[in-house]
N, C-alpha and C. Protein backbone atom coordinates (compact mmCIF):
# COMPACT_ATOMS: atom_id res chain seq x y z
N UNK A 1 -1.43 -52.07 -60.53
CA UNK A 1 -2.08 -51.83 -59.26
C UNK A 1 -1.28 -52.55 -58.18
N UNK A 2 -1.46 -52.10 -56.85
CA UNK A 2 -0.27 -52.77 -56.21
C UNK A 2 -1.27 -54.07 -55.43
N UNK A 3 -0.93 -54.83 -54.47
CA UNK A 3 -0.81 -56.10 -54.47
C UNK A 3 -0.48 -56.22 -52.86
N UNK A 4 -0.99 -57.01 -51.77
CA UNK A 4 -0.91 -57.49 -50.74
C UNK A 4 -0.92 -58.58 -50.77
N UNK A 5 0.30 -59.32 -50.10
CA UNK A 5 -0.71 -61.22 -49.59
C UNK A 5 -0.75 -61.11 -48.31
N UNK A 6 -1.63 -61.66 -48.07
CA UNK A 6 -2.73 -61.76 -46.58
C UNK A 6 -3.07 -62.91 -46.12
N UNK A 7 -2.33 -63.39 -45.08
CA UNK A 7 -2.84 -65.24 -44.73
C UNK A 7 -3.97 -65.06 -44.84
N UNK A 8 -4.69 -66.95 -44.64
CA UNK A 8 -5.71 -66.79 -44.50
C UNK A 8 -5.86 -67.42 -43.21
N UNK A 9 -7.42 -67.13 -42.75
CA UNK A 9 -8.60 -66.82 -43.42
C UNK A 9 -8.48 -65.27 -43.75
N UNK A 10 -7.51 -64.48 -43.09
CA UNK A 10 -8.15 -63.13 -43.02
C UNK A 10 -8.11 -62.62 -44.57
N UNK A 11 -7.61 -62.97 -45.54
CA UNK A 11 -7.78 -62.66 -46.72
C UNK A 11 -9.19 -62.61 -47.25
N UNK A 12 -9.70 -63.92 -46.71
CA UNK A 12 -11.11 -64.36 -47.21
C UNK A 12 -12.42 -63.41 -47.13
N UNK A 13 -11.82 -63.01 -45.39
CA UNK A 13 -12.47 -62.22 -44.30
C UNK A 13 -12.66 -60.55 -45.30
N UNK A 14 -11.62 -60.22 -45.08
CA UNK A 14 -11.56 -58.74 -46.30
C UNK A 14 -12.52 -59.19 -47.56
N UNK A 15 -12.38 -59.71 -48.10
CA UNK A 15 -13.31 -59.87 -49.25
C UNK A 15 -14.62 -60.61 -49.38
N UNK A 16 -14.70 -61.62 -48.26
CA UNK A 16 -15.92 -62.22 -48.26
C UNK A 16 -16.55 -62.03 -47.03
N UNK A 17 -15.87 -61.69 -45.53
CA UNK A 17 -16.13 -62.10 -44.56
C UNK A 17 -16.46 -60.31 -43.85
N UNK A 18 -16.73 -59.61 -44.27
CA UNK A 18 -16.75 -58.44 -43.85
C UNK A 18 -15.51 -57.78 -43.01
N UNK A 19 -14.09 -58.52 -42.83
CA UNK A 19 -13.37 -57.42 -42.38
C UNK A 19 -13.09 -56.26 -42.96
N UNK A 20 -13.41 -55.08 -41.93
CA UNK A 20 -12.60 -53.92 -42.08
C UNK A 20 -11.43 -52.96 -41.98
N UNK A 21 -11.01 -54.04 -41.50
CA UNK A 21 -9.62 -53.54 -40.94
C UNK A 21 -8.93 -54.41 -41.03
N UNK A 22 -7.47 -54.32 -41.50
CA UNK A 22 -6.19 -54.52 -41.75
C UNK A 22 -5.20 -54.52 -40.46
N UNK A 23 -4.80 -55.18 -39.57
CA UNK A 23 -4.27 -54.73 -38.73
C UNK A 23 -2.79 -54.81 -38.96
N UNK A 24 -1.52 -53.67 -38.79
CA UNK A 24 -0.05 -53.91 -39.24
C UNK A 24 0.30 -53.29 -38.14
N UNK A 25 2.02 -53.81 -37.92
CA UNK A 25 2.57 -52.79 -37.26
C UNK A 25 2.96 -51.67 -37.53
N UNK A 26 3.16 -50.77 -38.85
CA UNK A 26 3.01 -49.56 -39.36
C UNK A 26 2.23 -49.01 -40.20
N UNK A 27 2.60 -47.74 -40.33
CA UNK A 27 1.60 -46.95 -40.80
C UNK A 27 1.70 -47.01 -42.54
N UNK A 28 0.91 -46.65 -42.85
CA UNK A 28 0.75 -46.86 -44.52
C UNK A 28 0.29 -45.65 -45.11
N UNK A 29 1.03 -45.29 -46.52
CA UNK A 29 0.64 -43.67 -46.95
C UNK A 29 -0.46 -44.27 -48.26
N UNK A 30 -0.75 -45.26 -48.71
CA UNK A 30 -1.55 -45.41 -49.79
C UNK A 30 -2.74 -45.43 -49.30
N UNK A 31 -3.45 -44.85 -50.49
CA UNK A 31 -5.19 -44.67 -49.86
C UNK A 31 -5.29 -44.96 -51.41
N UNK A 32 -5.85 -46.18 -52.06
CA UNK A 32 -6.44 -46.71 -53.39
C UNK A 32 -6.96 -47.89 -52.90
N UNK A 33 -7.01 -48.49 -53.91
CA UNK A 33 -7.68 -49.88 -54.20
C UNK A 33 -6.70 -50.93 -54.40
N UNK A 34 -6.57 -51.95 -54.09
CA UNK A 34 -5.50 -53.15 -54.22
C UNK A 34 -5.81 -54.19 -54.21
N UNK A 35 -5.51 -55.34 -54.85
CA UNK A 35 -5.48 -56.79 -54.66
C UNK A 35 -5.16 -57.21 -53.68
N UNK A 36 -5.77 -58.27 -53.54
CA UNK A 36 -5.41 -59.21 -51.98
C UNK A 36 -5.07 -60.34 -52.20
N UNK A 37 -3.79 -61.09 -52.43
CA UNK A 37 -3.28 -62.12 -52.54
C UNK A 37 -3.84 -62.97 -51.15
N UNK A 38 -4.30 -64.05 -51.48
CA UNK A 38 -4.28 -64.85 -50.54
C UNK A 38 -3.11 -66.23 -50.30
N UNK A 39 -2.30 -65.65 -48.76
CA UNK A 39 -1.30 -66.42 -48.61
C UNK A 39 -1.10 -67.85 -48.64
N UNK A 40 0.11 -68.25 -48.41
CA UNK A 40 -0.18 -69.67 -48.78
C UNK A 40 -0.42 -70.33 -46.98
N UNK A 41 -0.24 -69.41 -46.27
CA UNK A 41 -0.21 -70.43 -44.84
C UNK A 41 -1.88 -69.96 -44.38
N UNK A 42 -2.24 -70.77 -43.14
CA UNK A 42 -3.51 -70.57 -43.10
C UNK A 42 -3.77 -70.53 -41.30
N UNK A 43 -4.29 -69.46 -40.71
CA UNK A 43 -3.57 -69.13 -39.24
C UNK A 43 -5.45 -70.15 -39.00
N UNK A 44 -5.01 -71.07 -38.45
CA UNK A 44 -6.01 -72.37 -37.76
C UNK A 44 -6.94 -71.38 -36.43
N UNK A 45 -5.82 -71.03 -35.48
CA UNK A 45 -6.17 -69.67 -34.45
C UNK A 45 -6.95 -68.51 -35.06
N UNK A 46 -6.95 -68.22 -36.17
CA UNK A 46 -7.69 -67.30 -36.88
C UNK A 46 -8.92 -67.74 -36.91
N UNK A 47 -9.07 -68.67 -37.57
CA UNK A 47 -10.39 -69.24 -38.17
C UNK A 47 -11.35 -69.69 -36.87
N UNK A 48 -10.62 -70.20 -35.71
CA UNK A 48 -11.24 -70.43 -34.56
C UNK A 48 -12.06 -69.00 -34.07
N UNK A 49 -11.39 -67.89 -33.70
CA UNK A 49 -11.69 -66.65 -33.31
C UNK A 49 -12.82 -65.79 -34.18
N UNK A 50 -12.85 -65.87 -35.29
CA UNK A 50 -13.57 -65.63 -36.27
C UNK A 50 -15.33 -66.23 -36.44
N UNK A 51 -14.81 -67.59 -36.06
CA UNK A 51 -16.30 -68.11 -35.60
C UNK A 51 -16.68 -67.99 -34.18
N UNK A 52 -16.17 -68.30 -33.19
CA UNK A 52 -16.36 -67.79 -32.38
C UNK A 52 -16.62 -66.69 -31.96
N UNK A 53 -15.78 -65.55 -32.18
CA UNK A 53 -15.99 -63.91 -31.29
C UNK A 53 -16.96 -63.45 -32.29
N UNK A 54 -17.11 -63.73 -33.87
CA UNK A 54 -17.73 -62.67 -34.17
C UNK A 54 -18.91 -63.42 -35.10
N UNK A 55 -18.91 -64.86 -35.11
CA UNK A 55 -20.27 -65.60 -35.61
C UNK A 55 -19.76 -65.57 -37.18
N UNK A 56 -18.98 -65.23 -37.49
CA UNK A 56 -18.23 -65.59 -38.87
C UNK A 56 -18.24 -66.95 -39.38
N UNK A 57 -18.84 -68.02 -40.17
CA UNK A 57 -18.88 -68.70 -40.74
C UNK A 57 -17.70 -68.90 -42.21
N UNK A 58 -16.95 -70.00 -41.71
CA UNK A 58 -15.76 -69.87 -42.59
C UNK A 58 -16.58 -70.56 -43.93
N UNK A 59 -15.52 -70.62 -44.86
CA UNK A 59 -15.73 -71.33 -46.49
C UNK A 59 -15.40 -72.98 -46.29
N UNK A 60 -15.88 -73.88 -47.00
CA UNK A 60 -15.34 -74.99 -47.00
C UNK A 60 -13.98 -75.07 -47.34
N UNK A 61 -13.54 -74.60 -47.86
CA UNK A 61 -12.19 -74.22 -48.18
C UNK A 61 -11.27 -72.82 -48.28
N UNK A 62 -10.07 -72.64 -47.77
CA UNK A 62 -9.75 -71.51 -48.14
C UNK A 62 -8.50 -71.72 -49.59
N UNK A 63 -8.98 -70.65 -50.17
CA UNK A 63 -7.72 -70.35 -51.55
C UNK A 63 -6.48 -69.85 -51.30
N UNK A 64 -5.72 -70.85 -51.54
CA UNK A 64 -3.81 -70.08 -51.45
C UNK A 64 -3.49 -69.92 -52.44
N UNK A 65 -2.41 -68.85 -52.75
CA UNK A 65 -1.55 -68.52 -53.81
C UNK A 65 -2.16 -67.78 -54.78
N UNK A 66 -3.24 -67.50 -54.88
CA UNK A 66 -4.41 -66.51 -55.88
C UNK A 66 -4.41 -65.04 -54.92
N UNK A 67 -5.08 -64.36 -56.10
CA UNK A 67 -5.78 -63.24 -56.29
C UNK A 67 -6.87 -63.30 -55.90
N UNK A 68 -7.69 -63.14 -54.83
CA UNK A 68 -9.07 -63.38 -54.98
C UNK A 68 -10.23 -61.82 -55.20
N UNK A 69 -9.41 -60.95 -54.86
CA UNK A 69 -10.79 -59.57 -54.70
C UNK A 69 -9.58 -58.30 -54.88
N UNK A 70 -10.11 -57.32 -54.89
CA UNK A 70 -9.96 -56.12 -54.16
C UNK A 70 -10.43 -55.33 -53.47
N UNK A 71 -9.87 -54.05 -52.85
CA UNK A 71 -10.55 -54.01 -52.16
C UNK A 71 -9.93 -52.14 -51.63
N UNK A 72 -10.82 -51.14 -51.08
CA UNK A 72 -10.09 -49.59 -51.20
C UNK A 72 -9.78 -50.06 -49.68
N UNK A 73 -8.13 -49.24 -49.47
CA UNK A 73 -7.47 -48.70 -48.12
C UNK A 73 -8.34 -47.08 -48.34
N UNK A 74 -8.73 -46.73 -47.17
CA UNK A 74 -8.97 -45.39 -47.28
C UNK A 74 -8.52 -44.64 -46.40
N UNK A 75 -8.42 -45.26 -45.22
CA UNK A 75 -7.15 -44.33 -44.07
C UNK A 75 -6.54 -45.16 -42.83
N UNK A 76 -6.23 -44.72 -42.26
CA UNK A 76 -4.64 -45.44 -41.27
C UNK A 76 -5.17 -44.89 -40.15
N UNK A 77 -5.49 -45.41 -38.81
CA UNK A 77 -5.82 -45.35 -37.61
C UNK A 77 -4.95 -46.06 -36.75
N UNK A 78 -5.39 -45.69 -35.29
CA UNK A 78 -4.77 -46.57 -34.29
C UNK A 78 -5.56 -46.82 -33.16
N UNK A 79 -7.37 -46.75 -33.55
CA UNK A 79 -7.98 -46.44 -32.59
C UNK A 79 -9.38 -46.84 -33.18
N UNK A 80 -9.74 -47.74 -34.44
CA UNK A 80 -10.91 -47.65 -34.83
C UNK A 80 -11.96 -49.05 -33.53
N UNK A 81 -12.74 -48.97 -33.69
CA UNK A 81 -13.62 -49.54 -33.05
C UNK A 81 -14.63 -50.70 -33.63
N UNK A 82 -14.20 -51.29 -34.66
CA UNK A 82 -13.81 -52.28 -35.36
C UNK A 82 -13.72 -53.60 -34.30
N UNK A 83 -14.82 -54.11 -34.70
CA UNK A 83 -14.26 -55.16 -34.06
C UNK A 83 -13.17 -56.34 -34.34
N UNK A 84 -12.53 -56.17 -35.70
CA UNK A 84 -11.40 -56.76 -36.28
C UNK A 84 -10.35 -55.98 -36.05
N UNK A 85 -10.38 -54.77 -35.32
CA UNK A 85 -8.87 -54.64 -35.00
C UNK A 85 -8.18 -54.54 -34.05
N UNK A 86 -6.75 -54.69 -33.98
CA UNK A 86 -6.11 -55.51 -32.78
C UNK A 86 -5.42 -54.60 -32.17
N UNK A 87 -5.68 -54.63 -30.50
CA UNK A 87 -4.84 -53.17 -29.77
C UNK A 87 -3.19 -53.61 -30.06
N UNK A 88 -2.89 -52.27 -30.06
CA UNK A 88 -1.76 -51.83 -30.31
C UNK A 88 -0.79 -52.18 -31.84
N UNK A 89 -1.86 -52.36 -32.89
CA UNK A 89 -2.01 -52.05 -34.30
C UNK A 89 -2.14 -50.53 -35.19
N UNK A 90 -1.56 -50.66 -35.93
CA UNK A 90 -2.38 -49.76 -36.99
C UNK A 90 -3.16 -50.02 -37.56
N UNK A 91 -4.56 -49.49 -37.79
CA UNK A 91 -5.74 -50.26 -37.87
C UNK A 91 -5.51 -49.23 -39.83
N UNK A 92 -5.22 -50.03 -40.75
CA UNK A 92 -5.67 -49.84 -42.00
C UNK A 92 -7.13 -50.14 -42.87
N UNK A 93 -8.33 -49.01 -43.21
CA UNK A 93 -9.24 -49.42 -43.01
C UNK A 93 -10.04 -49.78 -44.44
N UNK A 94 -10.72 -50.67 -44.45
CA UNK A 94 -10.87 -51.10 -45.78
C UNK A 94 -12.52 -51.03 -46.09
N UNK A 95 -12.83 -50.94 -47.12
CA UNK A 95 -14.03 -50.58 -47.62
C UNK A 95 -14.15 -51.16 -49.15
N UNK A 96 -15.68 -51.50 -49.57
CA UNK A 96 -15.89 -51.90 -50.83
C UNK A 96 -14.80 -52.90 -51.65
N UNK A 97 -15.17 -54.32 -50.64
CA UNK A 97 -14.62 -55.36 -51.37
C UNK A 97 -15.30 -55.53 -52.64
N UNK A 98 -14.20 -56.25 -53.49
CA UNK A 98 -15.09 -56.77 -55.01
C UNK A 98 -14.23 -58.06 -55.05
N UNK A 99 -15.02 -59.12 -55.26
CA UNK A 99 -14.41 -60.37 -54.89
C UNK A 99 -14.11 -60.52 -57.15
N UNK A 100 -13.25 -61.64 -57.40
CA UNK A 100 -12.93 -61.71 -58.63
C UNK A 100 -13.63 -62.41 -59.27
N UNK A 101 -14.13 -62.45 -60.19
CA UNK A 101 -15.54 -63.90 -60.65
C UNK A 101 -14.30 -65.57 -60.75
N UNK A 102 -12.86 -65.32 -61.28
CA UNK A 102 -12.42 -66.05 -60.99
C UNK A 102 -10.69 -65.64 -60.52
N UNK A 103 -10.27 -66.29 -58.95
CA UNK A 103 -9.22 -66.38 -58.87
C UNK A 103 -7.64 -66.06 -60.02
N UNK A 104 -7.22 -65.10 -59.47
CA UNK A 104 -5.79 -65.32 -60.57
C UNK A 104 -4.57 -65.80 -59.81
N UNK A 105 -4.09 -66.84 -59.99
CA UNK A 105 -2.73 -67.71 -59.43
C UNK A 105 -1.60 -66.34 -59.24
N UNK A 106 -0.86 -66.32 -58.34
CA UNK A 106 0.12 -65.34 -58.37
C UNK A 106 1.01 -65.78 -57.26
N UNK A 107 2.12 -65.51 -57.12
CA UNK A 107 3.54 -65.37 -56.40
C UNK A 107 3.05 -64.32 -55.70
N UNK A 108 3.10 -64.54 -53.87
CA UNK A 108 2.95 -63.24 -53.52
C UNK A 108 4.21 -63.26 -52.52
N UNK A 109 4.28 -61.90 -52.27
CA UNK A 109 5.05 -61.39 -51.57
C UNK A 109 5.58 -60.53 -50.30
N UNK A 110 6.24 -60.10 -49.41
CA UNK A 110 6.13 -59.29 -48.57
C UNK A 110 5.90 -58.11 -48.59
N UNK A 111 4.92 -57.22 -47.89
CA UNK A 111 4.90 -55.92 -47.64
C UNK A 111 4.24 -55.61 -49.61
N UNK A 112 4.01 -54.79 -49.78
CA UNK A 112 3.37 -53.90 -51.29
C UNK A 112 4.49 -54.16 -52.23
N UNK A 113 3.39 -55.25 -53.13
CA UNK A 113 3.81 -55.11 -54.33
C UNK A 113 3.23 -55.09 -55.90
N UNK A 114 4.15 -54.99 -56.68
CA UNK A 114 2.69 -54.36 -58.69
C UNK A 114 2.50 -55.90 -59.10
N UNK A 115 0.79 -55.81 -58.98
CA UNK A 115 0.73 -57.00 -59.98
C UNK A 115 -0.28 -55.83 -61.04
N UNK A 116 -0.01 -57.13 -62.39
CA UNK A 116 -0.10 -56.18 -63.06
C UNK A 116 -1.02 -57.81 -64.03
N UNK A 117 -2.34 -57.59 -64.41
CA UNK A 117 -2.89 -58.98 -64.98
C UNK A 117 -3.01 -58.67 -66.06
N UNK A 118 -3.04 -60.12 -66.11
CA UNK A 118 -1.96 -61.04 -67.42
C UNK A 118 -0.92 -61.09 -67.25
N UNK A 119 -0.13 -60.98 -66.66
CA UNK A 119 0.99 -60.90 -66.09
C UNK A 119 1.43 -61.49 -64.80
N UNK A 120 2.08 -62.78 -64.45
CA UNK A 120 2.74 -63.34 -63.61
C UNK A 120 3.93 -63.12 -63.09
């Protein structure tokens, strides 16, 4: 299955925090289900905005370097109304997180890639 890492918090956000949207600068042809690596850096400015604009309550902690959920892409916009997505983005839109009962450690990487578990 293929594989995203996603700073955090917004990793958290997709799987725990109700984001729906993905925001990139291009467009994306996959429409499945994927893992969400959570990155190892952690955007501080994120986590501020998050409680603030949208009453989002962060975790006592966020998880780096794991696997934490998945989660379906189902289509590619540039215009959703989302309040997680950012003008002049491609708004990639996500639906039916499933968080993991436990974290899997992983190497993540840029842009789509196969993880494949049990397998590091």
């Amino acid at each position: 299955m293929k594989a995203l890492t996603i700073r955090q918090p917004w990793a958290w956000a997709v799987i725990h925090g109700g984001k729906d949207v993905e925001n990139r600068p291009r467009n994306c042809y996959l429409r499945d289900r994927f893992y969400v690596h959570a990155g190892l850096q952690l955007s501080d400015d994120g986590v501020d905005w998050m409680e603030q604009e949208l009453g989002v309550r962060r975790p006592r902690e966020f998880q780096h370097g794991v696997i934490i959920g998945t989660v379906e892409l189902y289509d590619v916009v540039q215009d959703s109304a989302s309040p997680w997505a950012a003008t002049g983005s491609y708004h990639w839109l996500l639906r039916h997180p499933r968080p993991l009962a436990r974290p899997i450690p992983a190497r993540g990487r840029l842009g789509w890639w196969d993880f494949t578990r049990g397998r590091r």
